[in-house]
Protein backbone atom coordinates (compact mmCIF):
# COMPACT_ATOMS: atom_id res chain seq x y z
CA UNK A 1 186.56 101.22 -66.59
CA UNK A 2 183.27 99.75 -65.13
CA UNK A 3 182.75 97.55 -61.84
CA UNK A 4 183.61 94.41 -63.79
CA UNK A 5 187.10 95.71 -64.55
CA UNK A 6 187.93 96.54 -60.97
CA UNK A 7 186.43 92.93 -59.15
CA UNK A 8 188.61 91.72 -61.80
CA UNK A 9 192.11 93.81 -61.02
CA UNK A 10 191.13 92.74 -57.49
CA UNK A 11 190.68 89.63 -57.63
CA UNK A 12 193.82 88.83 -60.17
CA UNK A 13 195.42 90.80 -57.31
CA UNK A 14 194.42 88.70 -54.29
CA UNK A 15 195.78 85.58 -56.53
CA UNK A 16 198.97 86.80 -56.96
CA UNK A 17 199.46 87.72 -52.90
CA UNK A 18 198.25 85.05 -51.95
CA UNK A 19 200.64 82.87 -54.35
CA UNK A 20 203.51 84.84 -52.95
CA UNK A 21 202.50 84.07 -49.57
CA UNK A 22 202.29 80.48 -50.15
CA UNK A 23 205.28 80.22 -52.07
CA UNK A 24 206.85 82.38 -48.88
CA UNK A 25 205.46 79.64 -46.45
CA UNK A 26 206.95 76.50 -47.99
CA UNK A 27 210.30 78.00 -48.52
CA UNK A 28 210.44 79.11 -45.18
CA UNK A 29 208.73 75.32 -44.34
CA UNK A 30 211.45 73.63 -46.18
CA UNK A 31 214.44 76.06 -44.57
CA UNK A 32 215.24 77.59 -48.35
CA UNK A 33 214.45 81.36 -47.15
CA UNK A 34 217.20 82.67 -45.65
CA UNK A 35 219.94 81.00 -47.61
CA UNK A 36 223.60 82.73 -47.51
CA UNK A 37 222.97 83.92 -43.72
CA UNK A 38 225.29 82.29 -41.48
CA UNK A 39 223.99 81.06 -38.15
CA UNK A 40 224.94 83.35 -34.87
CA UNK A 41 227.11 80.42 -33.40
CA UNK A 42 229.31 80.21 -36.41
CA UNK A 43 229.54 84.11 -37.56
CA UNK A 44 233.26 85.43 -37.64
CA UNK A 45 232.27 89.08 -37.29
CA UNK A 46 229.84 91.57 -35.26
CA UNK A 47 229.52 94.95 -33.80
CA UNK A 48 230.32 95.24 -30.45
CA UNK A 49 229.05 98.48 -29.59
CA UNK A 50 228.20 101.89 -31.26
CA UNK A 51 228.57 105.76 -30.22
CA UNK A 52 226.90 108.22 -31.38
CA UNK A 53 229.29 111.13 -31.76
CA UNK A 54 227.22 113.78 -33.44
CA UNK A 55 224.24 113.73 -35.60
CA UNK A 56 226.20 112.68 -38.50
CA UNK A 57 229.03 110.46 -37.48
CA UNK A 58 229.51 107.31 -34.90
CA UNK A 59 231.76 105.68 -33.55
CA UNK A 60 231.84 101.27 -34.09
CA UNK A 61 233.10 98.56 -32.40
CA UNK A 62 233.72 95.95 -34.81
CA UNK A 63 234.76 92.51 -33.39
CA UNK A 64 236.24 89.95 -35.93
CA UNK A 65 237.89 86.63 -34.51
CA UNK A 66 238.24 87.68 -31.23
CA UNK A 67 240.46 91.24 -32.37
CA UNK A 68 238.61 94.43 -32.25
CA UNK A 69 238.77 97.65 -34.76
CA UNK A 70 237.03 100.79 -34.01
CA UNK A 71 235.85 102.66 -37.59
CA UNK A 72 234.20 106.12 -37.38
CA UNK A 73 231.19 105.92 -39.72
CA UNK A 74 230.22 109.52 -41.15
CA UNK A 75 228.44 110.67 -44.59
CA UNK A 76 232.05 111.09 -46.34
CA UNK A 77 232.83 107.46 -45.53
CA UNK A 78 234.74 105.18 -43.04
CA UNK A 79 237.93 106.11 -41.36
CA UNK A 80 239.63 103.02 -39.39
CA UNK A 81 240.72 104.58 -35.83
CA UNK A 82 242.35 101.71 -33.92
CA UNK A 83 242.64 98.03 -35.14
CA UNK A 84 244.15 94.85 -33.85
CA UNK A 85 242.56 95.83 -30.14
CA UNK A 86 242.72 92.39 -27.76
CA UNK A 87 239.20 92.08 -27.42
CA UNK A 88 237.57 91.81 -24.19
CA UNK A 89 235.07 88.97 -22.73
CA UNK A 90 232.83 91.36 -20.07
């Protein structure tokens, strides 16, 4: 490959960014880029807090509709500890 080839790849390379940019810009413009996320006022479910409990495993806090469930999270999967906990407003 000589010089020619490369300004070429480069340049066909630019393009395409900067289409994907622009394309990036008006979807965000016209609201279209985050479709499917639910806004923070309406969202049923969150995580209330997390422990660390060793390097592999935690410990979350999982609030949905005001009633909390606490899951240990390790590498072999999830293990529900507690659910239907009253949650409380601190």
């Amino acid at each position: 490959m000589d010089v020619y080839d490369y300004i070429k790849f480069f340049a066909a390379f630019a393009l395409v960014m900067g289409l994907m940019a622009g394309l990036a810009l008006i979807l965000k413009k016209l609201n279209l880029g985050n479709i499917g996320i639910t806004p923070d006022s309406k969202r049923r479910i969150k995580i209330v807090e997390t422990l660390p409990l060793d390097a592999r495993r935690k410990a979350v806090l999982i609030r949905r509709d005001d009633v909390d469930h606490l899951v240990i999270l390790g590498p072999s999967g999830e293990t529900v500890v507690e659910t239907n906990i009253k949650a409380k407003d601190v």
